[in-house]
N, C-alpha and C. Protein backbone atom coordinates (compact mmCIF):
# COMPACT_ATOMS: atom_id res chain seq x y z
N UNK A 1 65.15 -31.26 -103.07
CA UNK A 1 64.55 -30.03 -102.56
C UNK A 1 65.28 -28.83 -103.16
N UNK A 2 64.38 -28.08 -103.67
CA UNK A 2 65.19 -26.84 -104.59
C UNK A 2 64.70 -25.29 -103.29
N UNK A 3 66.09 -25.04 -103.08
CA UNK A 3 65.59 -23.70 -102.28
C UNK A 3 66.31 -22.66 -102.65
N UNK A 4 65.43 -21.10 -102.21
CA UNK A 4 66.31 -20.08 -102.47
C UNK A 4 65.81 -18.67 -102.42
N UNK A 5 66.25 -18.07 -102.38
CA UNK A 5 65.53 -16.45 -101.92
C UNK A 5 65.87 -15.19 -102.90
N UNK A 6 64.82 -14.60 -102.89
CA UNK A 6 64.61 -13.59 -104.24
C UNK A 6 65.49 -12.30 -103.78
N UNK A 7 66.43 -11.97 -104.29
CA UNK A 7 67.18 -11.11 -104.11
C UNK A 7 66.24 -10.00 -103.38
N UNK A 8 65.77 -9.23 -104.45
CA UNK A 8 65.01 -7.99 -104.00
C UNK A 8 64.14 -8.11 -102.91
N UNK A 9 63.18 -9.28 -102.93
CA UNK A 9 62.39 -9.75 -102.07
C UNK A 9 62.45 -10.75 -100.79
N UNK A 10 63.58 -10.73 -99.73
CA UNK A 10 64.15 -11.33 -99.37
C UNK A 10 62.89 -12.48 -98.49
N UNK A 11 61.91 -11.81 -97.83
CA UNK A 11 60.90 -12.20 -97.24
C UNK A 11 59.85 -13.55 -97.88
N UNK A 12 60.54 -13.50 -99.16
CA UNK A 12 60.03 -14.92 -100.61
C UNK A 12 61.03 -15.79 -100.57
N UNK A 13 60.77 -16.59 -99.65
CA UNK A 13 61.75 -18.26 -99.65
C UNK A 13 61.01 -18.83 -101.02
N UNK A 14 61.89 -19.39 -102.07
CA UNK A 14 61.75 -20.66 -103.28
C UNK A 14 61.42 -21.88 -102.56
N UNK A 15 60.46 -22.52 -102.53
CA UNK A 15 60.60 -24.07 -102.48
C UNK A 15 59.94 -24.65 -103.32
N UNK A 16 60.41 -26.33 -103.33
CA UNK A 16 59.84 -27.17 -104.13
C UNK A 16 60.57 -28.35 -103.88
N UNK A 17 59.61 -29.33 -104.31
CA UNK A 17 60.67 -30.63 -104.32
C UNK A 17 61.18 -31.24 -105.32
N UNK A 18 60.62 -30.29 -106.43
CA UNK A 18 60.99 -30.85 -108.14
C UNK A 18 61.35 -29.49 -108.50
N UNK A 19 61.84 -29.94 -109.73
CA UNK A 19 62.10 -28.22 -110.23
C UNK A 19 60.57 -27.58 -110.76
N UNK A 20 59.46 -28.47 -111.37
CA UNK A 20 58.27 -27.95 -112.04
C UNK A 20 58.08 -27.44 -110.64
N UNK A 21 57.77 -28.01 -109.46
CA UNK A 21 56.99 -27.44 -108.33
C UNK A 21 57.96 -25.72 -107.67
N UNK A 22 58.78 -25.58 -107.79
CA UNK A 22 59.59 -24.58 -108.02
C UNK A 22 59.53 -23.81 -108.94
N UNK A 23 59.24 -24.27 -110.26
CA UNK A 23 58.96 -22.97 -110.95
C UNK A 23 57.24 -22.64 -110.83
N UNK A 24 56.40 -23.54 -110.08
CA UNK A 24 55.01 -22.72 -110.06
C UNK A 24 54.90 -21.92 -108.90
N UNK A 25 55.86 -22.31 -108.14
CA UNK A 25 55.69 -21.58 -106.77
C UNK A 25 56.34 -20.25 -107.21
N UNK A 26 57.28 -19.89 -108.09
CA UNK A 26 57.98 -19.06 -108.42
C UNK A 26 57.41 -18.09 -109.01
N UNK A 27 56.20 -18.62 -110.08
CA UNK A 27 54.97 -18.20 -111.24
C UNK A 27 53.99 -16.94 -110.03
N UNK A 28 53.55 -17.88 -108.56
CA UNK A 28 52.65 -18.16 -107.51
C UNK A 28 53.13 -16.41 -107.25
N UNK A 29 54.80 -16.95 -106.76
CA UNK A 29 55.37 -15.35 -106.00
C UNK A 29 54.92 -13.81 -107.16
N UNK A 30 55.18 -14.28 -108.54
CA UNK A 30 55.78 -13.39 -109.39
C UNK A 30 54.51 -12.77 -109.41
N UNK A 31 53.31 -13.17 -109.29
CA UNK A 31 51.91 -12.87 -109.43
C UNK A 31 51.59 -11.87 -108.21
N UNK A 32 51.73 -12.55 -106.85
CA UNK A 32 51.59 -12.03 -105.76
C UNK A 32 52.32 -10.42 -105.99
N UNK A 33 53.63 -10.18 -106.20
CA UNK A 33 54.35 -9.19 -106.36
C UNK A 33 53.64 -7.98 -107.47
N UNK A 34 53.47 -8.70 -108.66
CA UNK A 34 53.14 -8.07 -109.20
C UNK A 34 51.32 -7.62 -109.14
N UNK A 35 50.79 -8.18 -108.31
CA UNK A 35 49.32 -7.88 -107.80
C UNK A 35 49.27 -6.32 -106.99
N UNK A 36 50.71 -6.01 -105.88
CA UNK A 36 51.11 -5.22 -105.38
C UNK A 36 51.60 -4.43 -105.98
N UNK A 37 52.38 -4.31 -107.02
CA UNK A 37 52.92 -3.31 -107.37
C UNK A 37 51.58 -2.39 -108.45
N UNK A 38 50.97 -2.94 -108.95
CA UNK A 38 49.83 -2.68 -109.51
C UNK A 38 48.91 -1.74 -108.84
N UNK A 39 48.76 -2.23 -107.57
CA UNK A 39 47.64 -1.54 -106.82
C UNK A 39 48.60 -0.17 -106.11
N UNK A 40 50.33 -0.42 -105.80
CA UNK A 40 51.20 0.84 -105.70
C UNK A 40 50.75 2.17 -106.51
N UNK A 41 50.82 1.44 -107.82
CA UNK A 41 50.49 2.39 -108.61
C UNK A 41 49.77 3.08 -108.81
N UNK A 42 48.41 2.73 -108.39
CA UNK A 42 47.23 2.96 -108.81
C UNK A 42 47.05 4.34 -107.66
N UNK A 43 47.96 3.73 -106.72
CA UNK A 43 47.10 4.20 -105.75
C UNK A 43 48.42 5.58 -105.84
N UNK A 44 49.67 5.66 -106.00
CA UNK A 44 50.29 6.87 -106.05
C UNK A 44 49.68 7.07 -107.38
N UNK A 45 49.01 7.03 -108.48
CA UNK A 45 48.54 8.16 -109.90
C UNK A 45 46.92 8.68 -108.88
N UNK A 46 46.71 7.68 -108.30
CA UNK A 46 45.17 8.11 -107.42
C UNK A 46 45.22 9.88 -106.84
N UNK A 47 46.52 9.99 -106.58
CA UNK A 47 46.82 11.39 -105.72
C UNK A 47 46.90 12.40 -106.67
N UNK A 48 47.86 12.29 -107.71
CA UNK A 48 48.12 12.88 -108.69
C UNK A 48 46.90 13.30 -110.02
N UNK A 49 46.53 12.09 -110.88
CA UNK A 49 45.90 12.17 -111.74
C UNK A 49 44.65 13.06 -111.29
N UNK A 50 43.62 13.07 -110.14
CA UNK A 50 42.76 13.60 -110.23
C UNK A 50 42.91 15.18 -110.59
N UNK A 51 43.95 15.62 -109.48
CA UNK A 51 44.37 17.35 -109.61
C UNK A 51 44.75 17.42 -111.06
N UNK A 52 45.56 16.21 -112.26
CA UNK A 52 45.72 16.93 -113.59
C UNK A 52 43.91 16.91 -114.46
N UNK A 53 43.35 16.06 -114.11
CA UNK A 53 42.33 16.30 -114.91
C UNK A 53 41.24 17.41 -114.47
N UNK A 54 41.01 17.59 -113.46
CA UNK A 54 40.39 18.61 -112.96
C UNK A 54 40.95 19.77 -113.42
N UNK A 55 42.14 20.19 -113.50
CA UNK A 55 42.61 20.88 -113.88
C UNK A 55 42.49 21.55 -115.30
N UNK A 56 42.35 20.42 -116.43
CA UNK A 56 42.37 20.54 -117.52
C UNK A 56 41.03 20.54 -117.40
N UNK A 57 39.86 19.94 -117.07
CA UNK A 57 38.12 20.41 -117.22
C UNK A 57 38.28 22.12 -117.04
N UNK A 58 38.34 22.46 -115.95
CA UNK A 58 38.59 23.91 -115.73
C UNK A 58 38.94 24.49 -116.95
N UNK A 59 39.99 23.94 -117.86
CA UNK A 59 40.50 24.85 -118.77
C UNK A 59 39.66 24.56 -119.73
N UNK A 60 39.18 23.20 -120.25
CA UNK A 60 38.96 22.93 -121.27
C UNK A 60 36.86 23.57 -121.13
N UNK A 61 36.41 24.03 -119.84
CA UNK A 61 35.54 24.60 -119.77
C UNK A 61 35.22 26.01 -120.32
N UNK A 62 36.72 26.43 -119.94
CA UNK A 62 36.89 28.16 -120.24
C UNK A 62 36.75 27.67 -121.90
N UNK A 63 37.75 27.04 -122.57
CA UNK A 63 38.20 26.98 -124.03
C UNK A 63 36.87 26.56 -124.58
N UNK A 64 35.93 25.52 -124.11
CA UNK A 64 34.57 25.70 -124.94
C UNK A 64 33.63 26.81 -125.02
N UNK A 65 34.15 27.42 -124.60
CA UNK A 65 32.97 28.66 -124.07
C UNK A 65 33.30 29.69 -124.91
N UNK A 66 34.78 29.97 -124.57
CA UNK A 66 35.20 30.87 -125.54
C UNK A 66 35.00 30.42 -127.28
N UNK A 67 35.19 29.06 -127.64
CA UNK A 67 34.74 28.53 -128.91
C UNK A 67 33.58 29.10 -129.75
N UNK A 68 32.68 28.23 -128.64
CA UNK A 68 31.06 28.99 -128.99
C UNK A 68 30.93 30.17 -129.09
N UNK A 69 31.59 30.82 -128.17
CA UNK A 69 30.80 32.41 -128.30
C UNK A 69 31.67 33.31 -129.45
N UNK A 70 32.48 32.57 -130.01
CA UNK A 70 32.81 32.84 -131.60
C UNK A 70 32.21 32.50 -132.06
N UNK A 71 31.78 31.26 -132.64
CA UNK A 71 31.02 30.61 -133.34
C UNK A 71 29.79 31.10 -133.45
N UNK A 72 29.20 31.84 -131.89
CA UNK A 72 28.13 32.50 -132.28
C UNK A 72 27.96 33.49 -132.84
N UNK A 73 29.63 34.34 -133.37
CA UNK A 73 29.57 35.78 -134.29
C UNK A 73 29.51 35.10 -135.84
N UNK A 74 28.69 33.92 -135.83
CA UNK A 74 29.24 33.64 -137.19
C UNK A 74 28.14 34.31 -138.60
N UNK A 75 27.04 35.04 -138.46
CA UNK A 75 26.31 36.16 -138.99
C UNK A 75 27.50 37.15 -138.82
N UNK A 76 27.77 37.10 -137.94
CA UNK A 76 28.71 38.79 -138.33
C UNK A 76 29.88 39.22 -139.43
N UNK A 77 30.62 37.62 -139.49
CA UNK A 77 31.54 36.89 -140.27
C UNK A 77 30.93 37.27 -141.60
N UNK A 78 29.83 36.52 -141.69
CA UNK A 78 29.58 35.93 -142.45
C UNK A 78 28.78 37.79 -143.64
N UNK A 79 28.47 38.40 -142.73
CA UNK A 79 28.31 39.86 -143.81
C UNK A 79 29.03 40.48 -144.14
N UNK A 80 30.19 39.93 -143.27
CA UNK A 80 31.40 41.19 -143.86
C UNK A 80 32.16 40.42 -144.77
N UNK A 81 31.70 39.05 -145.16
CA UNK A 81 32.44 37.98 -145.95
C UNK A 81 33.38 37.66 -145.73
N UNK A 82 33.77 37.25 -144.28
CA UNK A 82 34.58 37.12 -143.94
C UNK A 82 34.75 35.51 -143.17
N UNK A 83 33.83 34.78 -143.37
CA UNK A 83 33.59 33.64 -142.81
C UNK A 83 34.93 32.25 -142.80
N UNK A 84 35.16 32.88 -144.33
CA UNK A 84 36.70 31.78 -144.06
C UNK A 84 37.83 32.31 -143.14
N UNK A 85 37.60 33.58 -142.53
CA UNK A 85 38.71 33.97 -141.37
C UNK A 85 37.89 32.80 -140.12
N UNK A 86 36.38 33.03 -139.64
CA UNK A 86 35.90 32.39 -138.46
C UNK A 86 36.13 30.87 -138.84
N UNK A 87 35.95 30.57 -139.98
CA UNK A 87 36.56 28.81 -139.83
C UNK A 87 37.86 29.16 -139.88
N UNK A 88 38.95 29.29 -139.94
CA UNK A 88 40.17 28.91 -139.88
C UNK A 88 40.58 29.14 -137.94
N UNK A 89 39.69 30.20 -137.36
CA UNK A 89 39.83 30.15 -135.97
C UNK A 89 39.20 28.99 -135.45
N UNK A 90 38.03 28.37 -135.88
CA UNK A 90 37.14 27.21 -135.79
C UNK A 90 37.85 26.05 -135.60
N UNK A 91 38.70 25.93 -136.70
CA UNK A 91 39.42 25.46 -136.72
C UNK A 91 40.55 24.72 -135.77
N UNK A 92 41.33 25.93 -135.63
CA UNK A 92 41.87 26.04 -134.34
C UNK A 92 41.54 25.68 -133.71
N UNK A 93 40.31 25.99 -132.48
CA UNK A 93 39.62 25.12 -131.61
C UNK A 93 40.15 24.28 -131.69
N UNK A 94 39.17 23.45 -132.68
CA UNK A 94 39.13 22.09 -132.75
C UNK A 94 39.77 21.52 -132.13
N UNK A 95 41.15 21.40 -132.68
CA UNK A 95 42.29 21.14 -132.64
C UNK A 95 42.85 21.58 -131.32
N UNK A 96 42.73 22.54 -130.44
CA UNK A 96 43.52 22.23 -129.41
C UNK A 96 42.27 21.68 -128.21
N UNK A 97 41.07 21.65 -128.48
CA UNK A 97 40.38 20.87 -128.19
C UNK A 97 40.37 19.57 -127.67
N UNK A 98 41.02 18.85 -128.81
CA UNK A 98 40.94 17.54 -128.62
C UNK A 98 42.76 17.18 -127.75
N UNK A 99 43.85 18.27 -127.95
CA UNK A 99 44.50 18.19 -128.27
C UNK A 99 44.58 18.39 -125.90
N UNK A 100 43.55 19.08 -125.83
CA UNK A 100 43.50 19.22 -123.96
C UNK A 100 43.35 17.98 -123.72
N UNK A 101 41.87 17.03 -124.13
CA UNK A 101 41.07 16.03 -124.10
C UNK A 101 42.57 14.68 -124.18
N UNK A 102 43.09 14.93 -125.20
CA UNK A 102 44.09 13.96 -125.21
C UNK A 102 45.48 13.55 -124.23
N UNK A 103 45.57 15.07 -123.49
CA UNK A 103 46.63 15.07 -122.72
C UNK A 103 45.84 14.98 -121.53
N UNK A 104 44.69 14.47 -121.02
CA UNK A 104 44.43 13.67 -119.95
C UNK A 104 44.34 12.06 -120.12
N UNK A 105 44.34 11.75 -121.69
CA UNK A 105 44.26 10.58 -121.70
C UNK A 105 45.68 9.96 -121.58
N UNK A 106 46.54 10.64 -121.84
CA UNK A 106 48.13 10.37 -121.87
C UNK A 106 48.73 10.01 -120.54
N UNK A 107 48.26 10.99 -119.36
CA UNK A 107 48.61 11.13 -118.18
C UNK A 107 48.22 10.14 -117.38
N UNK A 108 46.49 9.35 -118.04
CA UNK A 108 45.64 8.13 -117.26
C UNK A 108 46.29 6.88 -117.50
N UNK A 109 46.76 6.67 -118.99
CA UNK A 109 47.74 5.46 -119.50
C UNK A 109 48.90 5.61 -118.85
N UNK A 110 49.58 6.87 -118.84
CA UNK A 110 50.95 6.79 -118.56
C UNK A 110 51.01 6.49 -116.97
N UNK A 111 50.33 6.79 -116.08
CA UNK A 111 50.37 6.89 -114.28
C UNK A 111 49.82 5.62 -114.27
N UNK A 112 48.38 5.94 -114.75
CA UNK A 112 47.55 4.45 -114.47
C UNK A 112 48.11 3.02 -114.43
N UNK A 113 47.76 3.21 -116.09
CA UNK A 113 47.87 1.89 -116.36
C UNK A 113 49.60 1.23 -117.20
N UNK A 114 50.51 2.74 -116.60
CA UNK A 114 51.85 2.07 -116.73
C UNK A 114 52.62 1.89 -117.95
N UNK A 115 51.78 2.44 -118.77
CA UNK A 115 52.19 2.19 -120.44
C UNK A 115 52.63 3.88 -121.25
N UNK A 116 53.24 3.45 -122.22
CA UNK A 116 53.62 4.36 -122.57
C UNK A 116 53.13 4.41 -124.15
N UNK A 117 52.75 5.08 -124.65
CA UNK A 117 51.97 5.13 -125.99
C UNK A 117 53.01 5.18 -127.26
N UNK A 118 53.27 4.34 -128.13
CA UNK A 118 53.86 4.95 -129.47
C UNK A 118 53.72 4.52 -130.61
N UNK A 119 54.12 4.66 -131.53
CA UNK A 119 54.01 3.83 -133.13
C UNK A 119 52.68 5.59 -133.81
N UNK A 120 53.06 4.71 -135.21
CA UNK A 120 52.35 5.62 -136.11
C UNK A 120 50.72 5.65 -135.57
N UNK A 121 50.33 4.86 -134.78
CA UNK A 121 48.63 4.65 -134.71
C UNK A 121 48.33 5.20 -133.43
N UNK A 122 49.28 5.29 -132.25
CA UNK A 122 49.24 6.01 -130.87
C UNK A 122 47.85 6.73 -130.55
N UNK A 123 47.99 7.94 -131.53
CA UNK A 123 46.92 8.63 -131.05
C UNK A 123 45.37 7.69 -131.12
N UNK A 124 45.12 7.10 -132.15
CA UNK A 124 44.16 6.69 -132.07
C UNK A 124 44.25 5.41 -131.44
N UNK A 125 45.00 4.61 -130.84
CA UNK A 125 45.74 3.54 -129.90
C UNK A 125 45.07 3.85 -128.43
N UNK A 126 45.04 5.15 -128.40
CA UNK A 126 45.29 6.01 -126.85
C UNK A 126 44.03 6.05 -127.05
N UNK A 127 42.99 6.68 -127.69
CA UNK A 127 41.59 7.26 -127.79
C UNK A 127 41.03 5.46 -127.37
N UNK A 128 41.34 4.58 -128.16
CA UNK A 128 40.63 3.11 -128.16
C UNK A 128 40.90 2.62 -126.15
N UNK A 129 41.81 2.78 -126.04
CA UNK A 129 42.00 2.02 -125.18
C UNK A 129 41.58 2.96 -123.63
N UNK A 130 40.92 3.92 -123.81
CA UNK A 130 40.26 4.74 -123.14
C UNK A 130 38.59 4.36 -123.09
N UNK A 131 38.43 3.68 -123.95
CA UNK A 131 36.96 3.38 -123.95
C UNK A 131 37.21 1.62 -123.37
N UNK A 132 38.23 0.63 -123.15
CA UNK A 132 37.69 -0.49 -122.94
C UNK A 132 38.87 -0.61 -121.03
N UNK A 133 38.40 -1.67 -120.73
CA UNK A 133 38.63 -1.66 -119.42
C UNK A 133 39.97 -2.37 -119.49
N UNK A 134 40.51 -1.80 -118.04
CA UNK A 134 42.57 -2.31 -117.92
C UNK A 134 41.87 -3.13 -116.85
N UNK A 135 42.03 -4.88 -117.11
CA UNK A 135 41.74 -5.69 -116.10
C UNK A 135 42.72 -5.64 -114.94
N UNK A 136 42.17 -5.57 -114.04
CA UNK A 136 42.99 -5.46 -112.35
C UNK A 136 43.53 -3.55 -112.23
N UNK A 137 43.07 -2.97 -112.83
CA UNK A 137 43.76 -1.57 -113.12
C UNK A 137 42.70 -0.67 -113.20
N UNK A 138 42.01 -1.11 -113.72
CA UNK A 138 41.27 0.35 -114.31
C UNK A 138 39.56 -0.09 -115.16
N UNK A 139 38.43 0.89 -114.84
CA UNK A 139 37.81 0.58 -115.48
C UNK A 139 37.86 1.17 -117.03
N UNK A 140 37.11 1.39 -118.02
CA UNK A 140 37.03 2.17 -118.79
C UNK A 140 36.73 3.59 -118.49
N UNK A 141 37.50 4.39 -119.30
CA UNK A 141 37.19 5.52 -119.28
C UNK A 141 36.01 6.35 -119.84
N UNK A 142 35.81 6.19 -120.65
CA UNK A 142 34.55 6.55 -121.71
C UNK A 142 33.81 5.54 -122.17
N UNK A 143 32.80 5.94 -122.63
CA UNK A 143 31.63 5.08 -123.11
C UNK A 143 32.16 4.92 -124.82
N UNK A 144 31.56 3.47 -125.25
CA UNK A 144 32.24 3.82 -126.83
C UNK A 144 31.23 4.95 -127.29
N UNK A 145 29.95 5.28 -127.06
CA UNK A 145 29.55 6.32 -127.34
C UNK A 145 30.31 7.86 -127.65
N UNK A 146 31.21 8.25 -126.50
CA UNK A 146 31.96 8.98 -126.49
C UNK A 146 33.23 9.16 -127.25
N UNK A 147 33.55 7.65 -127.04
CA UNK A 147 34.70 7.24 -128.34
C UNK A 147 34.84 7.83 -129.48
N UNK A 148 33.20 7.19 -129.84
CA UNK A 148 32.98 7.75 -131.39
C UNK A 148 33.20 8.85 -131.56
N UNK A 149 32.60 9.47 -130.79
CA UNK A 149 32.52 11.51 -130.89
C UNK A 149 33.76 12.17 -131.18
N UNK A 150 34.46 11.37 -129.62
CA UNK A 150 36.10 11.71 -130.22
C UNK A 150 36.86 11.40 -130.60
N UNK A 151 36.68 10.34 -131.44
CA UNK A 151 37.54 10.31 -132.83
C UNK A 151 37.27 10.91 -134.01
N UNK A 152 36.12 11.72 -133.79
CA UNK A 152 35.52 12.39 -135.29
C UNK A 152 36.71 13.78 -134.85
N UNK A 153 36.69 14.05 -133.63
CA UNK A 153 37.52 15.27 -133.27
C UNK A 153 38.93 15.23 -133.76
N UNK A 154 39.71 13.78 -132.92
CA UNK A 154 41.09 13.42 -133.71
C UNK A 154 40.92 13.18 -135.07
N UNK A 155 40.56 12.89 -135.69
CA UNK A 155 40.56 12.63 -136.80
C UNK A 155 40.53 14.01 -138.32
N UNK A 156 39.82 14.64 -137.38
CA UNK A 156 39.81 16.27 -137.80
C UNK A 156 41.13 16.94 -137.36
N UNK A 157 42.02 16.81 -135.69
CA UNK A 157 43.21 17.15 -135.97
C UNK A 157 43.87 16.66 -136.57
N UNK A 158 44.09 15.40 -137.20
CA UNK A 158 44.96 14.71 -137.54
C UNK A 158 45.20 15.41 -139.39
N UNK A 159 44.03 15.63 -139.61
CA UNK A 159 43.89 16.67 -141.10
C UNK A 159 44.33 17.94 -140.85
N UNK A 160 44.05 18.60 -139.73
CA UNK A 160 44.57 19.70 -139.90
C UNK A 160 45.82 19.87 -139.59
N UNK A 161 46.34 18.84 -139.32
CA UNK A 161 48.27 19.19 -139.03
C UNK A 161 48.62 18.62 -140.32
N UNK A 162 48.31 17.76 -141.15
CA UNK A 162 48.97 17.59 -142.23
C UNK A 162 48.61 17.96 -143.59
N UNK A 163 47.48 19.14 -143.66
CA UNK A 163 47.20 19.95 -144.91
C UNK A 163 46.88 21.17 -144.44
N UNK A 164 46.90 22.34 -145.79
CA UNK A 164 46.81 23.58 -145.57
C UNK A 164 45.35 23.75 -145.27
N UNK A 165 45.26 24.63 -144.05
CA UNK A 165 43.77 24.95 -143.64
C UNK A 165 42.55 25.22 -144.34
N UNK A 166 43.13 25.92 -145.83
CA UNK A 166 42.33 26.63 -146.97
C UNK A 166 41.51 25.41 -147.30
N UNK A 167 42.41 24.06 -147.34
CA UNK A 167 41.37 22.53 -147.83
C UNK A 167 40.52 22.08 -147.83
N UNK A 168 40.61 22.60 -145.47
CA UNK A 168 39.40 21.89 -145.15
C UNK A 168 38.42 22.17 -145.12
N UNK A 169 36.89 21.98 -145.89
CA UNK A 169 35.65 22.24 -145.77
C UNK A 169 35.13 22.84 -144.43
N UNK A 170 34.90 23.97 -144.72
CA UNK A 170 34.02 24.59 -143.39
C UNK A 170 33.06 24.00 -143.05
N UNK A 171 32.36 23.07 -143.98
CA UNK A 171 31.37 22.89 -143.86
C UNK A 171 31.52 21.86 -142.26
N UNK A 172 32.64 20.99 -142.76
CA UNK A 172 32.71 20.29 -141.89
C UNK A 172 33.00 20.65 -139.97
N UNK A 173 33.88 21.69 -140.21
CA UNK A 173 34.27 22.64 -139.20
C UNK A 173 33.07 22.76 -138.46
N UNK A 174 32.23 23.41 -139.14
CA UNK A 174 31.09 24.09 -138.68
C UNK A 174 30.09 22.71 -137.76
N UNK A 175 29.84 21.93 -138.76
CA UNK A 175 29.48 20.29 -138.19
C UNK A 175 30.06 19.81 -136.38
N UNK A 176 31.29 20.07 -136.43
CA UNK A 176 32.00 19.95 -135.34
C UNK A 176 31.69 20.92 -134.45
N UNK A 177 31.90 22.30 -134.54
CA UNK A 177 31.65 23.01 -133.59
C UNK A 177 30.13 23.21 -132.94
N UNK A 178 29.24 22.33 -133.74
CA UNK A 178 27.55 22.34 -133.56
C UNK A 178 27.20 21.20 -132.31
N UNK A 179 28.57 20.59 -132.32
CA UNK A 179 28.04 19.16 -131.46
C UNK A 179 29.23 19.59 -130.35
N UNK A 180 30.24 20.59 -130.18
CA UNK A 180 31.24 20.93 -129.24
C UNK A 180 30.84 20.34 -127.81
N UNK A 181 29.93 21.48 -127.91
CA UNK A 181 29.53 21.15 -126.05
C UNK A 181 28.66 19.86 -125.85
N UNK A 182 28.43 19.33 -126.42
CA UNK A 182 27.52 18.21 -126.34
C UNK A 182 28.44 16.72 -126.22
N UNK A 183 29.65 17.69 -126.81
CA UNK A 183 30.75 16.02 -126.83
C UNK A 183 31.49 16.65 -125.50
N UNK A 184 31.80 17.83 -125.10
CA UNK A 184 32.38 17.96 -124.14
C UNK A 184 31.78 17.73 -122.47
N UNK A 185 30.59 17.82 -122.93
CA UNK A 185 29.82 17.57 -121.06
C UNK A 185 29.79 15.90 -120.92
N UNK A 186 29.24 15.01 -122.66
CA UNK A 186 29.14 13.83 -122.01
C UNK A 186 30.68 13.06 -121.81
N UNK A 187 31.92 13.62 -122.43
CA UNK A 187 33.40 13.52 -122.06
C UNK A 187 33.68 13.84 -120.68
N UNK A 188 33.11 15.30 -119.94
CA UNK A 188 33.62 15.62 -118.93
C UNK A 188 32.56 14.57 -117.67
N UNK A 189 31.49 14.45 -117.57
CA UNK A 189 30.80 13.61 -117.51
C UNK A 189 31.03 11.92 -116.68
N UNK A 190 31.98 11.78 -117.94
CA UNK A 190 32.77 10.13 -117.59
C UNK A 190 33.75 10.24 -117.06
N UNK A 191 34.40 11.61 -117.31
CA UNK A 191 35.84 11.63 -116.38
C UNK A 191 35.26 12.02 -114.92
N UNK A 192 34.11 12.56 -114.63
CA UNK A 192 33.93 12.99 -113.14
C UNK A 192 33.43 11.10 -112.70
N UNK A 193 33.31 10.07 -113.50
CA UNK A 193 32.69 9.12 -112.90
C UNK A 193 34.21 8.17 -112.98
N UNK A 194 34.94 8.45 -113.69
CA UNK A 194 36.53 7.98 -113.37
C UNK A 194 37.53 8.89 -111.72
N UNK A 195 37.20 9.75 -111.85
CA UNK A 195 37.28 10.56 -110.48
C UNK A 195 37.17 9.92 -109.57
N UNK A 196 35.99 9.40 -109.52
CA UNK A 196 35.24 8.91 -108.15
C UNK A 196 35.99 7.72 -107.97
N UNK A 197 36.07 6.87 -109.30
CA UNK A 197 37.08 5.60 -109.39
C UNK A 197 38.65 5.57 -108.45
N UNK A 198 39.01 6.57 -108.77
CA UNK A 198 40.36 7.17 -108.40
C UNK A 198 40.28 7.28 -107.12
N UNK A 199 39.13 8.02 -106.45
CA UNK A 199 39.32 8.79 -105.13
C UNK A 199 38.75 7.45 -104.12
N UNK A 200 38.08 6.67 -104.63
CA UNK A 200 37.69 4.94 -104.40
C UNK A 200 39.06 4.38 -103.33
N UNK A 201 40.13 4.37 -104.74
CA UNK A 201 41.35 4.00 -104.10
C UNK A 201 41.93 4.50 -103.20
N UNK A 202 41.99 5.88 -103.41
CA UNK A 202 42.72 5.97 -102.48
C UNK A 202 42.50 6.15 -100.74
């Protein structure tokens, strides 16, 4: 007979009458524990996470708005020949755009689902794993529909932090800022249906 009690967990007696039957009962506990600490979690980011993303919609509502309604001086730009000043602000956007969008996804991995993001591929690590589901944790966040959208966005910051702005084709800029709000409602969209997920728990 193998017996014995889990330090931390004093309330978890070990038994078995072999050592295999001892280490499944042991497997049995480690599961149980960690079933709980899981749903701990979920349920203290449940309190938290909603107020940061709400938070950031709010902002990232103001910041599309203000986008567009540049984008809509772009005749005005564009007579005084001045259009490569409105893409290089376009630009901008973009980029802190995705750059709001991303720091809710940071906050959902990091509270949520407990992980911490790194290596050279992260950002786009973080965008992927936002579209597929954390079993026992979490559903998906976005649709891969949405995915797609925003990785055309990262992928555009990811150029503009590592070349001079003059490089990048307006053309493309312009491409992006045409589909802005259209990637931002069906983004904000899935996070109000992750919300509900959240407020579920708690």
């Amino acid at each position: 007979m193998w017996l014995g009690y889990l330090d931390e967990y004093p309330d978890y007696m070990t038994q078995g009458k072999t050592l295999e039957e001892l280490k499944e009962n042991l497997i049995d506990i480690f599961n149980e524990l960690n079933k709980h600490i899981i749903q701990r979690q979920i349920m203290a980011a449940s309190t938290l996470i909603p107020l940061l993303i709400r938070r950031e919609c709010l902002e990232l509502d103001r910041f599309v708005d203000l986008c567009i309604n540049r984008y809509h001086r772009r005749d005005d730009f564009a007579r005084q020949g001045e259009e490569d000043i409105l893409s290089d602000s376009l630009a901008m956007c973009i980029h802190s755009f995705y750059t709001g969008i991303e720091r809710i996804f940071k906050a959902i991995i990091r509270e949520v689902d407990g992980v911490t993001s790194s290596g050279p591929e992260w950002h786009r690590n973080l965008l992927s794993a936002m579209s597929v589901e954390c079993p026992g944790v979490r559903p998906a966040v976005i649709s891969e529909d949405t995915f797609r959208s925003l990785d055309d966005y990262r992928a555009f910051r990811h150029l503009f932090r590592n070349i001079y702005t003059y490089r990048i084709e307006p053309k493309r800029i312009f491409e992006l800022i045409d589909v802005l709000v259209g990637t931002w409602e069906m983004t904000k969209r899935e996070l109000e249906k992750f919300l509900v997920f959240l407020e579920r728990v708690e």
